[in-house]
C-alpha atoms as a PDB file:
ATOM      1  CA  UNK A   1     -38.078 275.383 160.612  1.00  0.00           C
ATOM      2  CA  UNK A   2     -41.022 274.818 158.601  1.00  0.00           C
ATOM      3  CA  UNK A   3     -39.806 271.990 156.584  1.00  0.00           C
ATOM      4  CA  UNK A   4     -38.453 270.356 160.414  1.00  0.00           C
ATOM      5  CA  UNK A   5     -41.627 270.591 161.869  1.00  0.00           C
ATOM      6  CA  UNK A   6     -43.664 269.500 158.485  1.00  0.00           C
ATOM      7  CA  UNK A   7     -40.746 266.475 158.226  1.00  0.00           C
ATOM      8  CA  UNK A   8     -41.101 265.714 162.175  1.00  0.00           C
ATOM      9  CA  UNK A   9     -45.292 265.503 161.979  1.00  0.00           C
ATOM     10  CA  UNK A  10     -44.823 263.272 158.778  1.00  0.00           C
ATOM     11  CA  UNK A  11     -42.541 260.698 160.966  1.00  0.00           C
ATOM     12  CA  UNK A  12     -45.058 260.773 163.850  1.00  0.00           C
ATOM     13  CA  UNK A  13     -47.918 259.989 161.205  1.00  0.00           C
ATOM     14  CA  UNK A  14     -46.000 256.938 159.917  1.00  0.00           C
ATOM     15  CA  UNK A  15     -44.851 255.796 163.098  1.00  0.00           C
ATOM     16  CA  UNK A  16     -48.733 256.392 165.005  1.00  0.00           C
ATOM     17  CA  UNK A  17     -50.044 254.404 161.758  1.00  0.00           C
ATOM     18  CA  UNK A  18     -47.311 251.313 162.087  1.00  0.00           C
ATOM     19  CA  UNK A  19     -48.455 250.605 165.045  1.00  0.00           C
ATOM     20  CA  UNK A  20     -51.699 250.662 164.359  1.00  0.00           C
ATOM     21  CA  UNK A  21     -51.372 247.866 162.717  1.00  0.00           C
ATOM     22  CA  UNK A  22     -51.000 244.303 163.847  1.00  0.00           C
ATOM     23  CA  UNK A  23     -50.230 241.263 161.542  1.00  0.00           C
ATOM     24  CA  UNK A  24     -51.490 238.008 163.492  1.00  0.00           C
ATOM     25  CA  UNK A  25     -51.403 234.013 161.789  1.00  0.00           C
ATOM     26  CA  UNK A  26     -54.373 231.994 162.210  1.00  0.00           C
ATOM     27  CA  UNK A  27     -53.799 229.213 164.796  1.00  0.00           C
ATOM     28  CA  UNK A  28     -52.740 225.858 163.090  1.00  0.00           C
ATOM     29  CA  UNK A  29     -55.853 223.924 164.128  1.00  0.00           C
ATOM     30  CA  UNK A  30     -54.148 220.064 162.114  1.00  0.00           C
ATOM     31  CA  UNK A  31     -53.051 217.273 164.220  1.00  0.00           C
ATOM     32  CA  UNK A  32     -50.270 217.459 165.378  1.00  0.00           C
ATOM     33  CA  UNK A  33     -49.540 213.962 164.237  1.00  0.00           C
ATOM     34  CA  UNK A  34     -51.276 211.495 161.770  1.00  0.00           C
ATOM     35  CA  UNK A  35     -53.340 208.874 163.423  1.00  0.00           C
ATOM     36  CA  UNK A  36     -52.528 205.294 163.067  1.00  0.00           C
ATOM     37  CA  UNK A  37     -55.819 204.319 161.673  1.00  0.00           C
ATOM     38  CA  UNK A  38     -55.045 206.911 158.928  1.00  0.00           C
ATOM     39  CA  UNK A  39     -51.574 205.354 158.056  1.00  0.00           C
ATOM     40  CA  UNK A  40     -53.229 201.716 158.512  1.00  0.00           C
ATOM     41  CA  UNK A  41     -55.408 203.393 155.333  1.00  0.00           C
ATOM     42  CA  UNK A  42     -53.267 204.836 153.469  1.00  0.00           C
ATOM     43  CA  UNK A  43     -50.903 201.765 153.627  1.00  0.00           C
ATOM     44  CA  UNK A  44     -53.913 199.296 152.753  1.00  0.00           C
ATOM     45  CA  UNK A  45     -54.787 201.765 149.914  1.00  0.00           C
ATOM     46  CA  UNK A  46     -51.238 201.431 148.261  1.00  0.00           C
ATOM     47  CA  UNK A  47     -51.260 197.848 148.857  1.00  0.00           C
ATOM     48  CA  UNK A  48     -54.668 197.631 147.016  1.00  0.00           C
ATOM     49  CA  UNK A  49     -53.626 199.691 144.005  1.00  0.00           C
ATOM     50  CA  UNK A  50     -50.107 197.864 143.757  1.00  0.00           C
ATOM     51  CA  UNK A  51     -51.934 194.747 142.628  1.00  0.00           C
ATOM     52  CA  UNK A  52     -51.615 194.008 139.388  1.00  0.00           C
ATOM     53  CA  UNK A  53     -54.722 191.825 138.029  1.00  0.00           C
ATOM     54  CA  UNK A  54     -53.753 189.673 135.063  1.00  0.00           C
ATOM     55  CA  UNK A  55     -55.418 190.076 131.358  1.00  0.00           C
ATOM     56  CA  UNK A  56     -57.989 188.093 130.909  1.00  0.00           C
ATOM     57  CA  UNK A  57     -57.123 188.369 127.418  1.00  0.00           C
ATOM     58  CA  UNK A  58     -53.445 187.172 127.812  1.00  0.00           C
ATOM     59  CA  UNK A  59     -54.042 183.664 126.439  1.00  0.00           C
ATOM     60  CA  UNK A  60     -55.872 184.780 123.197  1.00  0.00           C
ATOM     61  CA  UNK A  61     -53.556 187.847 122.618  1.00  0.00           C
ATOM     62  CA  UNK A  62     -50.267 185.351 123.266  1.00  0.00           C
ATOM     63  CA  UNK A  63     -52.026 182.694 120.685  1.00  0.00           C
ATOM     64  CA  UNK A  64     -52.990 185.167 117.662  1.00  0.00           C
ATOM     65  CA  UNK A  65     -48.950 186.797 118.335  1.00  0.00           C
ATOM     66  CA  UNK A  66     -47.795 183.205 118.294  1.00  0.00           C
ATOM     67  CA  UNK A  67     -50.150 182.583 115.193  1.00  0.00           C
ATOM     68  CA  UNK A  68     -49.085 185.313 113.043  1.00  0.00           C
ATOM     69  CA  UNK A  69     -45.165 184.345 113.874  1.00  0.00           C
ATOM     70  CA  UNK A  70     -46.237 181.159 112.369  1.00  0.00           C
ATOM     71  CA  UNK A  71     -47.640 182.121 109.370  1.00  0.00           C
ATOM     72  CA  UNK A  72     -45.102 184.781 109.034  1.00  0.00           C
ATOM     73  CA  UNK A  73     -42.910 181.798 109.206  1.00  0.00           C
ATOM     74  CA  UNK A  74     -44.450 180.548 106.446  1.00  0.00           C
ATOM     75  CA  UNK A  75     -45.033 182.533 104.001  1.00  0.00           C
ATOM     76  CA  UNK A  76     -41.097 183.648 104.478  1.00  0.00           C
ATOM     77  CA  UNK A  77     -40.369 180.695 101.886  1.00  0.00           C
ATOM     78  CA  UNK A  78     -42.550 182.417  99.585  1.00  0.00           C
ATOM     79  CA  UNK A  79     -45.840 181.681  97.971  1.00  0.00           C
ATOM     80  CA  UNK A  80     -44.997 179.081  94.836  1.00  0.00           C
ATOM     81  CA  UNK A  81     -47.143 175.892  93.911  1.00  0.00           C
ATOM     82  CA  UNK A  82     -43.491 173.698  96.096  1.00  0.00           C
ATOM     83  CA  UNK A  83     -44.852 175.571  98.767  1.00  0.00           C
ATOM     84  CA  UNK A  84     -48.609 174.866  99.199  1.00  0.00           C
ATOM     85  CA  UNK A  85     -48.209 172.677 102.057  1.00  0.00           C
ATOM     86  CA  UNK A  86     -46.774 175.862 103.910  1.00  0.00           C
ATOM     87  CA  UNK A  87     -49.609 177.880 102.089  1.00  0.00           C
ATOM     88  CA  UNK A  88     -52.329 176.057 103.070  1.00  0.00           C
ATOM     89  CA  UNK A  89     -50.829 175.647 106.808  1.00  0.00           C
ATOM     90  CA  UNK A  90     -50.645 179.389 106.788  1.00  0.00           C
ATOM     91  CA  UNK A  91     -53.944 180.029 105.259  1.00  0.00           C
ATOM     92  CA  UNK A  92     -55.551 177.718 107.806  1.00  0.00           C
ATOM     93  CA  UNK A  93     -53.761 180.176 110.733  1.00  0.00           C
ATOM     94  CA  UNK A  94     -55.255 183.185 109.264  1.00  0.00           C
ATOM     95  CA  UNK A  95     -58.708 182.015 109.635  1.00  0.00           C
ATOM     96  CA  UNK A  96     -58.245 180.808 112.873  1.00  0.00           C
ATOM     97  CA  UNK A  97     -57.111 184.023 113.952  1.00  0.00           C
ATOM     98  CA  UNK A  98     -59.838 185.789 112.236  1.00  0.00           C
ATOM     99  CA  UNK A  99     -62.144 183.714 114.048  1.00  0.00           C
ATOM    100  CA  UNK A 100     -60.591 184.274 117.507  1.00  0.00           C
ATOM    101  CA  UNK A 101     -60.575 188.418 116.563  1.00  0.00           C
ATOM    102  CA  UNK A 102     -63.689 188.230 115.704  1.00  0.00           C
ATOM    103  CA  UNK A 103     -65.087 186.745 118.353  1.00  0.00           C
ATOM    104  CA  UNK A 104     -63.306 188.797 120.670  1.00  0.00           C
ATOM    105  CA  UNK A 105     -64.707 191.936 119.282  1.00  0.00           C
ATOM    106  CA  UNK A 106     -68.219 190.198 119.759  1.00  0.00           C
ATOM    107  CA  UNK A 107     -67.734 189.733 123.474  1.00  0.00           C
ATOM    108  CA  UNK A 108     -66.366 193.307 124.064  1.00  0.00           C
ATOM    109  CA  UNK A 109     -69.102 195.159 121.952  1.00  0.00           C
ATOM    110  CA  UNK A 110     -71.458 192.675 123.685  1.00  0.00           C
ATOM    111  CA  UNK A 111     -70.498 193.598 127.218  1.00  0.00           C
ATOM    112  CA  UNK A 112     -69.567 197.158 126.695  1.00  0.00           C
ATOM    113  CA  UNK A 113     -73.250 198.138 125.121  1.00  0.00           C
ATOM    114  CA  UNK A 114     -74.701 196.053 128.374  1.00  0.00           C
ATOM    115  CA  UNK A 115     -73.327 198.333 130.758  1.00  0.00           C
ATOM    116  CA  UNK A 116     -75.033 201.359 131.839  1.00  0.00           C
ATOM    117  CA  UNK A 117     -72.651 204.216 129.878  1.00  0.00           C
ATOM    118  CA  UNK A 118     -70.960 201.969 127.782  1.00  0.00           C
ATOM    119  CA  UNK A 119     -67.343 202.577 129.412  1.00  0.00           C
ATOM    120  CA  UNK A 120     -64.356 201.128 128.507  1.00  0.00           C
ATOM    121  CA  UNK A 121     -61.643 199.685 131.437  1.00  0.00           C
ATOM    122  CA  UNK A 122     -58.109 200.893 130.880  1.00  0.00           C
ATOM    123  CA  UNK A 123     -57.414 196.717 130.209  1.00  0.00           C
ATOM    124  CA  UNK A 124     -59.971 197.146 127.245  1.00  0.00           C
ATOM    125  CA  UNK A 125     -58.355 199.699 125.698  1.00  0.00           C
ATOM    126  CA  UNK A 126     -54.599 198.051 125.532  1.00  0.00           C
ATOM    127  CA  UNK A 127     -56.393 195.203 124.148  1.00  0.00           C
ATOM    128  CA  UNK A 128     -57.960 196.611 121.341  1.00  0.00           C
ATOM    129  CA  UNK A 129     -54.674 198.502 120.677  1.00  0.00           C
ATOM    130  CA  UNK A 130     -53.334 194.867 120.261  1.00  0.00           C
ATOM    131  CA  UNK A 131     -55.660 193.314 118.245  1.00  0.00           C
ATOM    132  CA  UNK A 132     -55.580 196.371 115.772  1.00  0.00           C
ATOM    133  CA  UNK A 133     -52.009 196.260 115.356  1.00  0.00           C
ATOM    134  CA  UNK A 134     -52.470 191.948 115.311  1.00  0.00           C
ATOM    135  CA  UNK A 135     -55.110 192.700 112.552  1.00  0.00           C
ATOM    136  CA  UNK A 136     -53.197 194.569 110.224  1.00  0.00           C
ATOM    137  CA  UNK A 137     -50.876 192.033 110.001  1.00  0.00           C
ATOM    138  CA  UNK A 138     -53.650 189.849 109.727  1.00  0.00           C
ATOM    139  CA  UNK A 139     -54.874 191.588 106.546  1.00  0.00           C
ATOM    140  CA  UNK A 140     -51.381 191.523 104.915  1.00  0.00           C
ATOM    141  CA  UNK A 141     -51.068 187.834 105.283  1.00  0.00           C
ATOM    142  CA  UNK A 142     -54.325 187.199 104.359  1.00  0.00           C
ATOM    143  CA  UNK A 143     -54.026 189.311 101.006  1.00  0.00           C
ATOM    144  CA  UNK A 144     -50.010 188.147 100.415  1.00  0.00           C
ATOM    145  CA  UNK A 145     -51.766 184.685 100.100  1.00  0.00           C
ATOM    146  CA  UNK A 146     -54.947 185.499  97.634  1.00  0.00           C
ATOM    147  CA  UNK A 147     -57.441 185.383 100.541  1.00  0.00           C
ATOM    148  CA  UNK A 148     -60.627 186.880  99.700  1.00  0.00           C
ATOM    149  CA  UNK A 149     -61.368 190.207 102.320  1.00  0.00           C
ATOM    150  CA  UNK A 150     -63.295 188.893 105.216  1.00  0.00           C
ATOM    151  CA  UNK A 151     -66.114 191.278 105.486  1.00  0.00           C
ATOM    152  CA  UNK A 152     -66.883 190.580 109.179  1.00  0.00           C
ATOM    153  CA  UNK A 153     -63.736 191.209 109.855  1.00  0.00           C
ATOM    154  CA  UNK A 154     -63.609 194.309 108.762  1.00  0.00           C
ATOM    155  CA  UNK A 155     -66.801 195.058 110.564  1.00  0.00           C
ATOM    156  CA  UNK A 156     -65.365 193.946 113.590  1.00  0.00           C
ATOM    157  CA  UNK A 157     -62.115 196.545 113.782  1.00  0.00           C
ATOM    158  CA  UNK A 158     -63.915 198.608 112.889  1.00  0.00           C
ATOM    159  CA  UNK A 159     -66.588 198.617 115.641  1.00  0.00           C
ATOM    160  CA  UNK A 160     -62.964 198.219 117.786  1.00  0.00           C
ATOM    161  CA  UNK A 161     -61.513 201.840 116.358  1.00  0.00           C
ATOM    162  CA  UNK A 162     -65.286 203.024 117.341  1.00  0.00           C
ATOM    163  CA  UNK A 163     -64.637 201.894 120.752  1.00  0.00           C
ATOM    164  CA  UNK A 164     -60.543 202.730 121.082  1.00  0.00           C
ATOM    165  CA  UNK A 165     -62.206 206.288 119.541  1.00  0.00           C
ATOM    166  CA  UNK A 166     -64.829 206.380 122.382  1.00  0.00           C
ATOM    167  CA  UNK A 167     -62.024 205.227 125.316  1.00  0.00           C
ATOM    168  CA  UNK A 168     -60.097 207.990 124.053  1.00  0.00           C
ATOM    169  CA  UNK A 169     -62.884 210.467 124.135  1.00  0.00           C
ATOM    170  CA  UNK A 170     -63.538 209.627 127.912  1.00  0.00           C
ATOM    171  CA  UNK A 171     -60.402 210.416 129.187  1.00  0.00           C
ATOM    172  CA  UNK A 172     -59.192 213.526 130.707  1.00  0.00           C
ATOM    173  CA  UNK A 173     -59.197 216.642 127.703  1.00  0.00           C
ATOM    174  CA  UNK A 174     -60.461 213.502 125.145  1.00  0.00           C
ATOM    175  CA  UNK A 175     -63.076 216.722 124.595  1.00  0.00           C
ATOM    176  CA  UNK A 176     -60.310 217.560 122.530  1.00  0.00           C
ATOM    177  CA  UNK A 177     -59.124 214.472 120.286  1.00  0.00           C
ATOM    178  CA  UNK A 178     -60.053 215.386 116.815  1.00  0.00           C
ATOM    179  CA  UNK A 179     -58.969 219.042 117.616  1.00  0.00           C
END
């Protein structure tokens, strides 16, 4: 009888405490709907970012590629006294594209250091990218065919890996490049 009774007030505890408590949700105080003038932004948002705005750099990157297929091209025959018209044809390329690089960089450093933080577009970034990779073919060419190092060229990629360096460094966890 003792254990019914202590059994019995232990049910009557758990059952007056249950109801005790009372588990309510918070009213759901959103629209019911989305407006129209929020779909009209969304919509014109997405329309906005689904633009694609064209390099400004596409010429000059399409001419130095299409220059250093050339002298590719050219120096394929080899590099022999029967083929200095080919030589000088491809030596003539190189500097051209040198010149074009060059200036290049000169614009970009010139109109990245004029801007208040010195930020870099996405754009700017790919395009360094592709005149680094168009410059060390550049170099090769330059040194199959016993041109002497261009010191401002040099200069130049390298103020372009200081600024591909500093893009990097901007970006989301770039805190953590070098490791």
């Amino acid at each position: 009888m003792k254990y019914t009774a202590a059994a019995l007030l232990a049910v009557a505890l758990l059952v007056s405490d249950a109801s005790a408590f009372r588990l309510e949700t918070l009213p759901d105080v959103r629209a019911d709907t989305v407006s129209d003038e929020d779909i009209a932004a969304h919509e014109a948002a997405r329309a906005e970012a689904s633009k694609t705005k064209k390099n400004p750099q596409a010429t000059l990157l399409a001419s130095v590629k299409t220059d250093l297929e050339q002298i590719s091209k050219d120096l394929s025959f080899g590099i022999s006294f029967s083929q200095s018209k080919r030589n000088d044809h491809a030596r003539e390329l190189c500097t051209k594209v040198a010149n074009s690089i060059q200036d290049y960089t000169s614009t970009l450093l010139a109109t990245t250091e004029s801007g208040p933080e010195e930020t870099l577009t996405e754009q700017n970034a790919a395009n360094i990218a592709s005149v680094l990779f168009y410059d060390v073919q550049l170099q090769d060419s330059m040194k199959g065919l016993g041109m002497p190092e261009n010191g401002e060229l040099v200069l130049a990629m390298n103020r372009m890996k200081s600024l591909q360096k500093l893009y990097l460094f901007e970006q989301k966890g770039g805190e953590n490049y070098l490791g």
